[in-house]
C-alpha atoms as a PDB file:
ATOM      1  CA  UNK A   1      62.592  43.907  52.790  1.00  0.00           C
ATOM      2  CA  UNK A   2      65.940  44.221  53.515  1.00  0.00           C
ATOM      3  CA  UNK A   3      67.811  43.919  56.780  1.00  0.00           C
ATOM      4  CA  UNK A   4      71.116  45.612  57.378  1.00  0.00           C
ATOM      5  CA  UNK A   5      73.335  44.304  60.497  1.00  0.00           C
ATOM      6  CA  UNK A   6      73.089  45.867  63.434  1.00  0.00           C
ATOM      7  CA  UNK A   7      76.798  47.392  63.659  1.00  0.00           C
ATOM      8  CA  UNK A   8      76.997  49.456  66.768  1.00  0.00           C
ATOM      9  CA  UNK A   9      80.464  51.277  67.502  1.00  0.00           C
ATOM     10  CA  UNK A  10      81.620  51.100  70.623  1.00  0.00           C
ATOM     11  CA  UNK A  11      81.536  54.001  72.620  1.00  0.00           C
ATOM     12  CA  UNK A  12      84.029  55.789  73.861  1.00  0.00           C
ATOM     13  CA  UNK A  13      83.578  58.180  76.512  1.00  0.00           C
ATOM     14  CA  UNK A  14      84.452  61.689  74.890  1.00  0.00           C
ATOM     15  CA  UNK A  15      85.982  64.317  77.784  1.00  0.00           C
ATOM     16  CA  UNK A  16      85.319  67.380  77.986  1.00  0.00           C
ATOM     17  CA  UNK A  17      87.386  69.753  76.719  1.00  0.00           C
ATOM     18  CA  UNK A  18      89.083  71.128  80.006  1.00  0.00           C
ATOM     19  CA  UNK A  19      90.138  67.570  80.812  1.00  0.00           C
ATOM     20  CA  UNK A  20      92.032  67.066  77.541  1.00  0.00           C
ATOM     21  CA  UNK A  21      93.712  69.738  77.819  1.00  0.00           C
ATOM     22  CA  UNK A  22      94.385  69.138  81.575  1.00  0.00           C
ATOM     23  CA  UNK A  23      96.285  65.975  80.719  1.00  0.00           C
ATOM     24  CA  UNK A  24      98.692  67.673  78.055  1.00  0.00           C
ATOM     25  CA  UNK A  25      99.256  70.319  80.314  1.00  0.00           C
ATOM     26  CA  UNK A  26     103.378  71.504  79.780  1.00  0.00           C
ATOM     27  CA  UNK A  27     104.120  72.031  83.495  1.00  0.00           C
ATOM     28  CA  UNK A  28     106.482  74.674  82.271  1.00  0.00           C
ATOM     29  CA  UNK A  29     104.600  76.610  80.286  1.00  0.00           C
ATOM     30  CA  UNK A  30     102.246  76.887  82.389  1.00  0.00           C
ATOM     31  CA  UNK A  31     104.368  77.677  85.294  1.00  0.00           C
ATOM     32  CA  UNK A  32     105.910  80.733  83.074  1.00  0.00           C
ATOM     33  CA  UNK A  33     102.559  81.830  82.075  1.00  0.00           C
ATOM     34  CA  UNK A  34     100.463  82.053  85.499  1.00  0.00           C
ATOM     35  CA  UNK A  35     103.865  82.860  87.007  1.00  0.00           C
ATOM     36  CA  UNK A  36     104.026  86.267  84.547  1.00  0.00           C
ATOM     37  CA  UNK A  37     100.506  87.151  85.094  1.00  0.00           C
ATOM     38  CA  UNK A  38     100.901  86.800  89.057  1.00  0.00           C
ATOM     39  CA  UNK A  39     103.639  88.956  88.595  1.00  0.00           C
ATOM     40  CA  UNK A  40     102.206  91.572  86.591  1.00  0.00           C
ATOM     41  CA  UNK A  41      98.929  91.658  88.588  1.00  0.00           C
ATOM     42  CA  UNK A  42     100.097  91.615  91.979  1.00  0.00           C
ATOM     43  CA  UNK A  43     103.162  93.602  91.132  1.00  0.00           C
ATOM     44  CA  UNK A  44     100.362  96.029  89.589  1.00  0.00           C
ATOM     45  CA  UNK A  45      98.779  95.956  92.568  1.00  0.00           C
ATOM     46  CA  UNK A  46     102.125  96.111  94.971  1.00  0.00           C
ATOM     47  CA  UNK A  47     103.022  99.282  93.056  1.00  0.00           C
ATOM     48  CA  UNK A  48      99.528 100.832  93.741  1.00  0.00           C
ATOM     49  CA  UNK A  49     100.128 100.213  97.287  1.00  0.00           C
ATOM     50  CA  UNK A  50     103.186 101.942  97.436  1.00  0.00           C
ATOM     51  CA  UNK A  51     101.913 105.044  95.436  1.00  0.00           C
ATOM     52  CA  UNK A  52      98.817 105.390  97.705  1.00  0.00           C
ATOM     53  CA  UNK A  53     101.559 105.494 100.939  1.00  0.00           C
ATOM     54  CA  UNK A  54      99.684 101.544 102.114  1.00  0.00           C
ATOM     55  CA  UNK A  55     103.481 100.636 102.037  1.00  0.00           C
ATOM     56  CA  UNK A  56     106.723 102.049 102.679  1.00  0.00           C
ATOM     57  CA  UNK A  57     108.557  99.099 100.962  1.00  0.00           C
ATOM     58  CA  UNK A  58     109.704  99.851  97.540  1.00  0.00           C
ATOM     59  CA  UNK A  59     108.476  98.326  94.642  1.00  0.00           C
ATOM     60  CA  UNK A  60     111.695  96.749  93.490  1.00  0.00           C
ATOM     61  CA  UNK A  61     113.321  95.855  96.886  1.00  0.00           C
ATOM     62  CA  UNK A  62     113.747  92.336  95.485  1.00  0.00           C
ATOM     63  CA  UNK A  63     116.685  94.021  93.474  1.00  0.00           C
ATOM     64  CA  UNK A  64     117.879  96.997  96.291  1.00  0.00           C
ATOM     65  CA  UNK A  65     121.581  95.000  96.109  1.00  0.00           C
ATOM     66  CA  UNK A  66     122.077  95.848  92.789  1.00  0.00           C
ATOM     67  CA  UNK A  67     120.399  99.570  92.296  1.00  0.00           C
ATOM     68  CA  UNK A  68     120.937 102.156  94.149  1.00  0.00           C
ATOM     69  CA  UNK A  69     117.619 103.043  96.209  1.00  0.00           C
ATOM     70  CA  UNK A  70     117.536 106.636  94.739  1.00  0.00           C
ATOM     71  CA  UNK A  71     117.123 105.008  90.999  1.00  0.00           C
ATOM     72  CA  UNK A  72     114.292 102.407  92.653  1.00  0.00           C
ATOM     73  CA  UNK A  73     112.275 105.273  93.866  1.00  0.00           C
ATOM     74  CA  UNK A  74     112.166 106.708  90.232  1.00  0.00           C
ATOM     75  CA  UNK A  75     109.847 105.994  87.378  1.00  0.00           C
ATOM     76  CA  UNK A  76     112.209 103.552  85.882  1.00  0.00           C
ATOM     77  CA  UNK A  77     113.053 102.271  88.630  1.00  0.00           C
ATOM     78  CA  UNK A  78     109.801 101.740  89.820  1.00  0.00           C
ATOM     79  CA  UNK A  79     109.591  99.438  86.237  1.00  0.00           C
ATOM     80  CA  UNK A  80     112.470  97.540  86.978  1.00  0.00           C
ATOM     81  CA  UNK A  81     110.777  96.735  90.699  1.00  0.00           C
ATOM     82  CA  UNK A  82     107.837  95.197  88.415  1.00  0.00           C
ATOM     83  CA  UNK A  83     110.000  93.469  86.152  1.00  0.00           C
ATOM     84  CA  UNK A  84     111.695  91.873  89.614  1.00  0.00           C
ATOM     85  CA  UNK A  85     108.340  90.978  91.189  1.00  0.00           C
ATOM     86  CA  UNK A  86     107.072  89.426  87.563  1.00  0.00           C
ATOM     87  CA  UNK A  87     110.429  87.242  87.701  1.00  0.00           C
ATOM     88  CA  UNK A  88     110.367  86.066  91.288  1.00  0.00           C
ATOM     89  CA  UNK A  89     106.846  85.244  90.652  1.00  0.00           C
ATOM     90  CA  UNK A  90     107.697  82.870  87.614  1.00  0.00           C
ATOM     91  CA  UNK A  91     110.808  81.150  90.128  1.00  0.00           C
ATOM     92  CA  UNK A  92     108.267  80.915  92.506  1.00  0.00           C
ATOM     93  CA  UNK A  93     105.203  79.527  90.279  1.00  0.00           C
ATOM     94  CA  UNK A  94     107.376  76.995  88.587  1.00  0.00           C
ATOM     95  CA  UNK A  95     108.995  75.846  92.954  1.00  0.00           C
ATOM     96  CA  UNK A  96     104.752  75.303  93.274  1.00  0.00           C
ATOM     97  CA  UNK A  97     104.006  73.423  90.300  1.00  0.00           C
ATOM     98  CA  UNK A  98     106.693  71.091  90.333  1.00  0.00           C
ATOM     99  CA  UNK A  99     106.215  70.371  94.027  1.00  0.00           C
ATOM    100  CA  UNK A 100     102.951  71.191  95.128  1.00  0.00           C
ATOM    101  CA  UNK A 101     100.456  70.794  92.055  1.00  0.00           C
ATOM    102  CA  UNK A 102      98.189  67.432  93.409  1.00  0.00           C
ATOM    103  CA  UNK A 103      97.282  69.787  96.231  1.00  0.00           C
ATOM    104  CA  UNK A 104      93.293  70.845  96.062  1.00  0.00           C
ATOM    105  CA  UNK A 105      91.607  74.276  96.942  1.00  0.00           C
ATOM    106  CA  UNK A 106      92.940  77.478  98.119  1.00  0.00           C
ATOM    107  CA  UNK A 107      94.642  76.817 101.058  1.00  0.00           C
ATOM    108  CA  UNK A 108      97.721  75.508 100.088  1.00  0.00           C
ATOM    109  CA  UNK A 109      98.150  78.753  97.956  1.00  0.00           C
ATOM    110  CA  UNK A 110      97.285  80.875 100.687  1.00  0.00           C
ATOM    111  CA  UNK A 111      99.626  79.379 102.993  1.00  0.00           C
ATOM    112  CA  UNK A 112     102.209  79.625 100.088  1.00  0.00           C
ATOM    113  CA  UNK A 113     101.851  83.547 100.134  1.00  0.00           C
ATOM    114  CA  UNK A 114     102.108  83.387 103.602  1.00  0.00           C
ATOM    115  CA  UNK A 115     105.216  81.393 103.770  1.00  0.00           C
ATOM    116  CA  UNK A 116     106.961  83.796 100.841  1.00  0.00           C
ATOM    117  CA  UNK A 117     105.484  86.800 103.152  1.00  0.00           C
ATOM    118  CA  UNK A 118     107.568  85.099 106.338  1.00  0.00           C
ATOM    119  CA  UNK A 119     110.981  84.155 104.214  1.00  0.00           C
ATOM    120  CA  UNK A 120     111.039  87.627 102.897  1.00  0.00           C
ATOM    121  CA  UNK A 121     109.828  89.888 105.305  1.00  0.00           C
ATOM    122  CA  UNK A 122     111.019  87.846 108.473  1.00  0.00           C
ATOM    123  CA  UNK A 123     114.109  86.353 107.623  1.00  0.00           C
ATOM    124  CA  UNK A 124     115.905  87.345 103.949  1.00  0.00           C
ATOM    125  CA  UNK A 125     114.728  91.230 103.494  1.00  0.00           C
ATOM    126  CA  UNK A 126     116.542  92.393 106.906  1.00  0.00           C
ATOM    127  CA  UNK A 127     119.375  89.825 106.347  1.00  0.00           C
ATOM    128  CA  UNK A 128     120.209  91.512 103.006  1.00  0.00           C
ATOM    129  CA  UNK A 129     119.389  94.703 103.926  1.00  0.00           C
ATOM    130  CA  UNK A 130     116.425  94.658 101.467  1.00  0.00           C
ATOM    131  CA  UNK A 131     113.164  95.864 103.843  1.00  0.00           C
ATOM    132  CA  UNK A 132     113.811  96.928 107.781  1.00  0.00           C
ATOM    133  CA  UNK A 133     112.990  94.646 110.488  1.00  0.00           C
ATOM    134  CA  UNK A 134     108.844  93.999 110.973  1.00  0.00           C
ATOM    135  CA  UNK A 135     109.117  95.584 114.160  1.00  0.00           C
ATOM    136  CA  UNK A 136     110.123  99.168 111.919  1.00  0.00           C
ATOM    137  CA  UNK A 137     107.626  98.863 109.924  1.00  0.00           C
ATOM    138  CA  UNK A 138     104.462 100.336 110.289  1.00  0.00           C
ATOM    139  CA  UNK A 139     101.470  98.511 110.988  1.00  0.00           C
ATOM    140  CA  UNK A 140      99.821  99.506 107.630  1.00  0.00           C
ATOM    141  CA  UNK A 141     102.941  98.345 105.514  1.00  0.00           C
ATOM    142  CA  UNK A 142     102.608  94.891 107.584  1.00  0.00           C
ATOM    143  CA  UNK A 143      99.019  93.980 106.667  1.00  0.00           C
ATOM    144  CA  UNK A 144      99.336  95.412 103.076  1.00  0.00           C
ATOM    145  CA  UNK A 145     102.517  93.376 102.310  1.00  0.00           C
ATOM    146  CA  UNK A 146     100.548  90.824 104.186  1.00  0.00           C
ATOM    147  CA  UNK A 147      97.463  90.407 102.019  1.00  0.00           C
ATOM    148  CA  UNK A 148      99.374  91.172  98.966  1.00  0.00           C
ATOM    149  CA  UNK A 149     101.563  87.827  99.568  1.00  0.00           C
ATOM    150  CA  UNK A 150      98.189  85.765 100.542  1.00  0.00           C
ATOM    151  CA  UNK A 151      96.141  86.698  97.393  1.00  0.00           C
ATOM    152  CA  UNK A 152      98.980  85.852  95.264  1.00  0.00           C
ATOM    153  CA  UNK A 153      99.895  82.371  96.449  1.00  0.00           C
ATOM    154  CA  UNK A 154      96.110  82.101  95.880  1.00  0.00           C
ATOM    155  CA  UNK A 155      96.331  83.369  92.350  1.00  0.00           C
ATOM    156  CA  UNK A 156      98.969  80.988  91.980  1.00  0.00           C
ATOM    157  CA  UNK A 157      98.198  77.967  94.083  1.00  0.00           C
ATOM    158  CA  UNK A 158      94.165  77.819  93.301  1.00  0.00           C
ATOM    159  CA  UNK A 159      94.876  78.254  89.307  1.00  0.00           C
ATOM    160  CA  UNK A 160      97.598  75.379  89.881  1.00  0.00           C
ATOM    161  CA  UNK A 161      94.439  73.809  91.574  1.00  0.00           C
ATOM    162  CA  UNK A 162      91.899  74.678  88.690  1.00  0.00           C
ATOM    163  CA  UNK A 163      94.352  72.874  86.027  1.00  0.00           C
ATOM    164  CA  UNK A 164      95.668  70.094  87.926  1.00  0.00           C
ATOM    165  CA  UNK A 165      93.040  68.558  89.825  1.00  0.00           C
ATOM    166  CA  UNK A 166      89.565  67.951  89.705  1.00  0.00           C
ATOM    167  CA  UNK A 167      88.317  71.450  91.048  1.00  0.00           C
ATOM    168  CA  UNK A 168      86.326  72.523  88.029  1.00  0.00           C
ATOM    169  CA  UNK A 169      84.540  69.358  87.606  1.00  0.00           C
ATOM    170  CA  UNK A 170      83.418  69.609  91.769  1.00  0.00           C
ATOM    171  CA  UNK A 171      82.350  72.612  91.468  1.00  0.00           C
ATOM    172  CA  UNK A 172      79.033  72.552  89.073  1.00  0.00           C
ATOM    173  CA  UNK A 173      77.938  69.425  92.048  1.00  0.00           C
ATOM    174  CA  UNK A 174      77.832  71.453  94.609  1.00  0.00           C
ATOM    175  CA  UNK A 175      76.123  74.287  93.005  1.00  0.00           C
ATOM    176  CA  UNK A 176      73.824  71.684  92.504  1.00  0.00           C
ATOM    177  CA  UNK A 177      73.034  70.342  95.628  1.00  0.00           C
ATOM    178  CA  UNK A 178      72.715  74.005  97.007  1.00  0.00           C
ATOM    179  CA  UNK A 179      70.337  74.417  94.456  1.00  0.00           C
ATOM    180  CA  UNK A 180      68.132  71.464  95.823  1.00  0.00           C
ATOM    181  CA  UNK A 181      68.183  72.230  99.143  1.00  0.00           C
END
């Protein structure tokens, strides 16, 4: 009979696949790439709004100084308002990433949205002429624009979340323990 050795590798823990790529993660891709789809959702959405009278504020008010408002309110214009909201959403996703990516959960996002909701509709939009006052607007543009700010810093702060922290890998343990109680 012969005997072979016992030669054993060592083992190396192997991660699972969301990890790796987690670690290579190009902070600016990815800030251009959730930044453009937050843009192109919630500008989707902000457009919907304002074509089903939820909002009187134009779709491209982020670029009123440099169109005249009679070109923003037509078709085109209405595109260039998107194309606007796409691009301030890729400034703004790429401000979160680099400064705010460590953060866990939705909140941080949320209170993102709400912060971008209070510079622009509380301080810069009436300073530059873009939107009127809050107290002009009607109660039904208010809470639109409102929620429309808050579920896109949570598009854009919780999928920060998902890719730079450890929120996927939580998750499955608490579904767990739910499970078992």
């Amino acid at each position: 009979m012969r005997m072979t050795a016992n030669k054993e590798k060592p083992r190396t823990r192997v991660q699972p696949w969301r990890q790796q790529r987690r670690e290579n993660t190009n902070i600016w891709k990815f800030s251009l790439e959730i930044g453009f789809f937050a843009g192109l959702i919630w500008g989707g959405v902000k457009g919907l709004f304002f074509f089903m009278s939820l909002t009187s504020v134009l779709p491209g008010y982020l670029v009123e100084p440099f169109f005249k408002n009679s070109f923003l309110q037509s078709q085109a214009g209405y595109y260039v308002g998107w194309l606007s909201f796409i691009a301030f959403s890729i400034l703004a996703t790429i401000l979160y990433v680099v400064a705010f990516r460590k953060l866990r959960g939705p909140g941080p996002g949320i209170l993102y949205g709400i912060a971008w909701w209070g510079i622009l509709f509380g301080v810069l939009g009436p300073l530059f002429d873009l939107i009127p006052p809050l107290r002009e607007l009607s109660r039904t543009t208010i809470i639109s624009e409102f929620c429309l700010y808050l579920l896109w810093g949570l598009f854009i702060g919780y999928t920060t979340a998902e890719e730079y922290t450890d929120e996927r890998s939580r998750e499955p343990n608490k579904a767990r323990e739910k499970a078992l109680q």
